[in-house]
C-alpha atoms as a PDB file:
ATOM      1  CA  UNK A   1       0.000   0.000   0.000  1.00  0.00           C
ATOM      2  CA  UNK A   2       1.203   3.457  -1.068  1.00  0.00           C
ATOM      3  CA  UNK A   3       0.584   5.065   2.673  1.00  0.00           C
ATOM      4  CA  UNK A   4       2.248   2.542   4.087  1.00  0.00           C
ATOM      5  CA  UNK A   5       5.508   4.133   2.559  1.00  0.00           C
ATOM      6  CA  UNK A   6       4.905   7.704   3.371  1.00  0.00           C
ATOM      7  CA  UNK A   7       5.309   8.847   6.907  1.00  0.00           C
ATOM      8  CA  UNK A   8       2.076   9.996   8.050  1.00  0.00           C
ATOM      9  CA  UNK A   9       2.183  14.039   9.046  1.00  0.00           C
ATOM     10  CA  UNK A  10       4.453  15.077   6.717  1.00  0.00           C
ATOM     11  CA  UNK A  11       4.314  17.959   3.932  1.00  0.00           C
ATOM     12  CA  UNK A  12       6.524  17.154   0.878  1.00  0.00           C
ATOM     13  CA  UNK A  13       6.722  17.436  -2.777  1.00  0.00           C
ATOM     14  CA  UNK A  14       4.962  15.505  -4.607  1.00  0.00           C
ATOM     15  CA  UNK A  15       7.976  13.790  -7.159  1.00  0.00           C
ATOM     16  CA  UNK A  16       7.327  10.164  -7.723  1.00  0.00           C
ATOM     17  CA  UNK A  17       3.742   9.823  -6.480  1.00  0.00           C
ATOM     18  CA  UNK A  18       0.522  10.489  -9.379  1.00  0.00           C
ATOM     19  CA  UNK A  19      -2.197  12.448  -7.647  1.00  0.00           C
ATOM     20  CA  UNK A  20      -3.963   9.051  -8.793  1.00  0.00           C
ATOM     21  CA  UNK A  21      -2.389   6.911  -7.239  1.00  0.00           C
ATOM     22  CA  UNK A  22      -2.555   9.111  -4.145  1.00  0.00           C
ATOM     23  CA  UNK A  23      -6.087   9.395  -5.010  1.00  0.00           C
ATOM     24  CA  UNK A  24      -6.831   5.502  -4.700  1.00  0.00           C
ATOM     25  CA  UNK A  25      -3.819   4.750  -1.762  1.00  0.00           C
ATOM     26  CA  UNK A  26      -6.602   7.288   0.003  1.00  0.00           C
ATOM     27  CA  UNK A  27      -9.505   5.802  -0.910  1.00  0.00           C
ATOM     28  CA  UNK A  28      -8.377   2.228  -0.018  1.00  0.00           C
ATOM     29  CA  UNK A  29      -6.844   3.519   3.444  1.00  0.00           C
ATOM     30  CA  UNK A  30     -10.642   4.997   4.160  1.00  0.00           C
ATOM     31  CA  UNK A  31      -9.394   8.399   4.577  1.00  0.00           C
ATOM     32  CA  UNK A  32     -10.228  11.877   2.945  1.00  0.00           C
ATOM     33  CA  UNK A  33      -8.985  12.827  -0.006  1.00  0.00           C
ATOM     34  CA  UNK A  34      -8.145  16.438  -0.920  1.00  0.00           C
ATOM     35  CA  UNK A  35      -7.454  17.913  -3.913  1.00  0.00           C
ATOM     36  CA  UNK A  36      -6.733  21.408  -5.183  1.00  0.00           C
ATOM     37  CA  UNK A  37      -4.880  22.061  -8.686  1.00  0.00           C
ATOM     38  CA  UNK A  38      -3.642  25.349  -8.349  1.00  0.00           C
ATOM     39  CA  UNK A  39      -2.901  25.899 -11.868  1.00  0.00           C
ATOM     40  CA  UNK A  40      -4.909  28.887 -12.792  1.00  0.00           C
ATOM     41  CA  UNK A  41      -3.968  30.507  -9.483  1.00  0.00           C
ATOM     42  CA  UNK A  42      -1.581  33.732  -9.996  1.00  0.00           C
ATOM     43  CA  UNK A  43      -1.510  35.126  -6.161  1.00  0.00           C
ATOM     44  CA  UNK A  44      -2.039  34.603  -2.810  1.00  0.00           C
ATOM     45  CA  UNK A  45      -5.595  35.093  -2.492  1.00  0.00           C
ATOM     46  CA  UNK A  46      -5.932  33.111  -6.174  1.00  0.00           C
ATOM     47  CA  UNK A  47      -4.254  30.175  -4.178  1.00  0.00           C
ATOM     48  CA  UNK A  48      -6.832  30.630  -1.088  1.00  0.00           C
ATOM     49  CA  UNK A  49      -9.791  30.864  -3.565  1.00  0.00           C
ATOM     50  CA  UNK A  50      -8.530  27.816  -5.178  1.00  0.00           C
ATOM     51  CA  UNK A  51      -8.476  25.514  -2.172  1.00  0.00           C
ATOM     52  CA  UNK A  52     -11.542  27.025  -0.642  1.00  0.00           C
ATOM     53  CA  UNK A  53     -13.382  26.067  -3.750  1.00  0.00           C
ATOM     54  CA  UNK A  54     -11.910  22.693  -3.744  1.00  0.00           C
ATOM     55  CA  UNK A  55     -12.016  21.471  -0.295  1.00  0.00           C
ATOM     56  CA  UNK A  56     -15.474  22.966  -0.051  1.00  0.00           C
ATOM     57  CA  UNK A  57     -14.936  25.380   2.676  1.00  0.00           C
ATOM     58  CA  UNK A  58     -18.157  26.978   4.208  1.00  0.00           C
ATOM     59  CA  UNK A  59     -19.050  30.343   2.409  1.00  0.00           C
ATOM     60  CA  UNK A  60     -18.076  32.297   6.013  1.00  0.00           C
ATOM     61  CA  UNK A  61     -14.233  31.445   5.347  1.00  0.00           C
ATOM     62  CA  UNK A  62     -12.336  34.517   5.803  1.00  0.00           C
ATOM     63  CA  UNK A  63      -9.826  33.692   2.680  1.00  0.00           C
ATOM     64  CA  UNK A  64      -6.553  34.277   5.059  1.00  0.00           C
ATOM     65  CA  UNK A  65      -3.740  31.528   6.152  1.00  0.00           C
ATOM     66  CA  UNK A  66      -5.490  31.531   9.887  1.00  0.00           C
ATOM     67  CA  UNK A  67      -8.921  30.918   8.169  1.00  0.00           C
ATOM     68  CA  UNK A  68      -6.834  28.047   6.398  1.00  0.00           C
ATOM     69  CA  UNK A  69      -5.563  26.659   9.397  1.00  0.00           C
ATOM     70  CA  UNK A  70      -8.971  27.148  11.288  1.00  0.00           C
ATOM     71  CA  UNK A  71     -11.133  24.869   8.939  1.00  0.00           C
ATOM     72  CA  UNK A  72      -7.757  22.207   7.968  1.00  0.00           C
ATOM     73  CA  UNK A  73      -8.016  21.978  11.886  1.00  0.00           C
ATOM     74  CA  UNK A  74     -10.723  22.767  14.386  1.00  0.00           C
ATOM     75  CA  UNK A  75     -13.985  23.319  12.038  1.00  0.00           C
ATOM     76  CA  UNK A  76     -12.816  19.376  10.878  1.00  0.00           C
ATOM     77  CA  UNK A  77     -12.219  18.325  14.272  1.00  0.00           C
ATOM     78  CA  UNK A  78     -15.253  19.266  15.549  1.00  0.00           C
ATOM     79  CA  UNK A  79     -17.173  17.226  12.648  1.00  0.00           C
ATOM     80  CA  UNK A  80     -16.280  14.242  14.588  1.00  0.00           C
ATOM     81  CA  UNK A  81     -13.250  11.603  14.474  1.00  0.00           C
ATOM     82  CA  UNK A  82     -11.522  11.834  11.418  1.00  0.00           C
ATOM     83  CA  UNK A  83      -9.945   8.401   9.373  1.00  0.00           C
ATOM     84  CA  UNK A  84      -6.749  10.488   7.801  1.00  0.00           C
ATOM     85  CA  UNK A  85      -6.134  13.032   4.896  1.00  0.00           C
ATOM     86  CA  UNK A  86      -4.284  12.879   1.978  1.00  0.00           C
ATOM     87  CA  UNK A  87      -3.963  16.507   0.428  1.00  0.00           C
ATOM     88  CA  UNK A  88      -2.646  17.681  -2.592  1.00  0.00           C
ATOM     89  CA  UNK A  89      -1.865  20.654  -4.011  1.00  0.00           C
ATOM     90  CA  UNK A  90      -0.814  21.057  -7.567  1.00  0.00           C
ATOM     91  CA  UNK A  91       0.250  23.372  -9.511  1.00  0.00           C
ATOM     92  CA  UNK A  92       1.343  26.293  -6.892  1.00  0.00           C
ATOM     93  CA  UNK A  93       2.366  29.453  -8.237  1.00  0.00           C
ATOM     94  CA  UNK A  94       5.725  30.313  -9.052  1.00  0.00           C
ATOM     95  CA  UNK A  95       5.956  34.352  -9.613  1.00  0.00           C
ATOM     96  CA  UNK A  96       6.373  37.566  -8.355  1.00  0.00           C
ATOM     97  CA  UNK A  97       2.690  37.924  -6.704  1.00  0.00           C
ATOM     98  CA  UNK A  98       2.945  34.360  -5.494  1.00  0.00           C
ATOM     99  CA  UNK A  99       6.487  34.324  -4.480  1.00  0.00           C
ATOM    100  CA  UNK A 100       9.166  31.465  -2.642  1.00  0.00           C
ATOM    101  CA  UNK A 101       7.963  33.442   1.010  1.00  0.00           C
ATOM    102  CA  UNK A 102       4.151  33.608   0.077  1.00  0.00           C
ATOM    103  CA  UNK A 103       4.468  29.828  -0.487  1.00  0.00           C
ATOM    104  CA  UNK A 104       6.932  29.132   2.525  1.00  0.00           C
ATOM    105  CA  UNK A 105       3.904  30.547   4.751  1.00  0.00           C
ATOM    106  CA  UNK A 106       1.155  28.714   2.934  1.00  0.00           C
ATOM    107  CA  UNK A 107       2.728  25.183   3.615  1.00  0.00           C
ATOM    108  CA  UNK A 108       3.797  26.449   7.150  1.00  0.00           C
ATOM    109  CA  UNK A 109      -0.249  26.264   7.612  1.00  0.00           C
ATOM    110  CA  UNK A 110      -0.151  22.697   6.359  1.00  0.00           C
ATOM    111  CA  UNK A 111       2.733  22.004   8.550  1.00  0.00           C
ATOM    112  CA  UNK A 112       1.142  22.962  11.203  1.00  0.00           C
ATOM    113  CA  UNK A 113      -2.132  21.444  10.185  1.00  0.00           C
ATOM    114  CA  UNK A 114      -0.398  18.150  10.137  1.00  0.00           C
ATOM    115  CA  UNK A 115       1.010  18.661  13.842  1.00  0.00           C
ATOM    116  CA  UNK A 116      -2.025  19.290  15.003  1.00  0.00           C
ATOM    117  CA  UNK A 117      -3.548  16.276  13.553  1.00  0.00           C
ATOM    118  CA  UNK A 118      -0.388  14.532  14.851  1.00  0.00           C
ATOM    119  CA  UNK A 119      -1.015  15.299  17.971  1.00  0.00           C
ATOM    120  CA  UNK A 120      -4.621  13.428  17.548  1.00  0.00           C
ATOM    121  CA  UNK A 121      -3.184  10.762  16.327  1.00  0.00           C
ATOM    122  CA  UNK A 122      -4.848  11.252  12.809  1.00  0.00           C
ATOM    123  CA  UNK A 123      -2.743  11.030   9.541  1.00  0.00           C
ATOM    124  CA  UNK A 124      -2.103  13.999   7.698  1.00  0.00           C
ATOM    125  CA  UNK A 125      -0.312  13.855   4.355  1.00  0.00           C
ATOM    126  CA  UNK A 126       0.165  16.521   2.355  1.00  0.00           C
ATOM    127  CA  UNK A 127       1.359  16.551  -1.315  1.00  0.00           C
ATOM    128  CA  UNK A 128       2.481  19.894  -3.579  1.00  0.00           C
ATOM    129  CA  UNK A 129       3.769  20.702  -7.131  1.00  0.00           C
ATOM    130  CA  UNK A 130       5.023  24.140  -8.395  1.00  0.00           C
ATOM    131  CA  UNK A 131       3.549  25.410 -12.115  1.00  0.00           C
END
């Protein structure tokens, strides 16, 4: 099994692994699968946008990294017990209005997001690309 070979709670590139076979390593493990491709995105708030669409985030989500980090985290956690997450992100940005900081702080929040989940002894995998 795919999952079996990535740590669990860990935020890496994606390299070797097809967001399909991620897809299905998911699927078979039970656990949520999330996926955001990025592609289209150009800035910050185009990366937000583009993850709040995907992951369906209610409509109140305030579009900033601690509105990230509040529904990755505590608006999940208080759904109920949660199986494990598999997340990708494809396609970041890679330009001036989406520069190396701007992404350095936007996979901080996953970081953290998978510490948190660490500490509740959920598995939290997160997966990114660069355009």
């Amino acid at each position: 099994m795919l999952l079996q070979t990535v740590r669990p709670n860990i935020v890496q590139a994606i390299r070797a692994y097809r967001v399909e076979d991620l897809m299905q390593a998911a699927q078979e493990a039970g656990q949520h699968f999330l996926y955001a491709n990025l592609s289209e995105a150009q800035s910050k708030q185009d990366v937000l946008d583009g993850i709040a669409q995907a992951f369906l985030f209610p409509a109140h989500f305030g579009k900033n990294l601690d509105a990230l980090h509040d529904c990755m985290t505590d608006l999940v956690h208080k759904a109920g017990s949660q199986p494990g997450f598999v997340v990708v992100l494809e396609q970041l940005p890679d330009n001036v209005r989406f520069d190396r900081e701007a992404r350095e702080q936007l996979l901080d929040v996953f970081r953290d997001t998978a510490d948190y989940w660490a500490d509740r002894k959920v598995p939290f995998r997160c997966f990114y690309s660069f355009q």
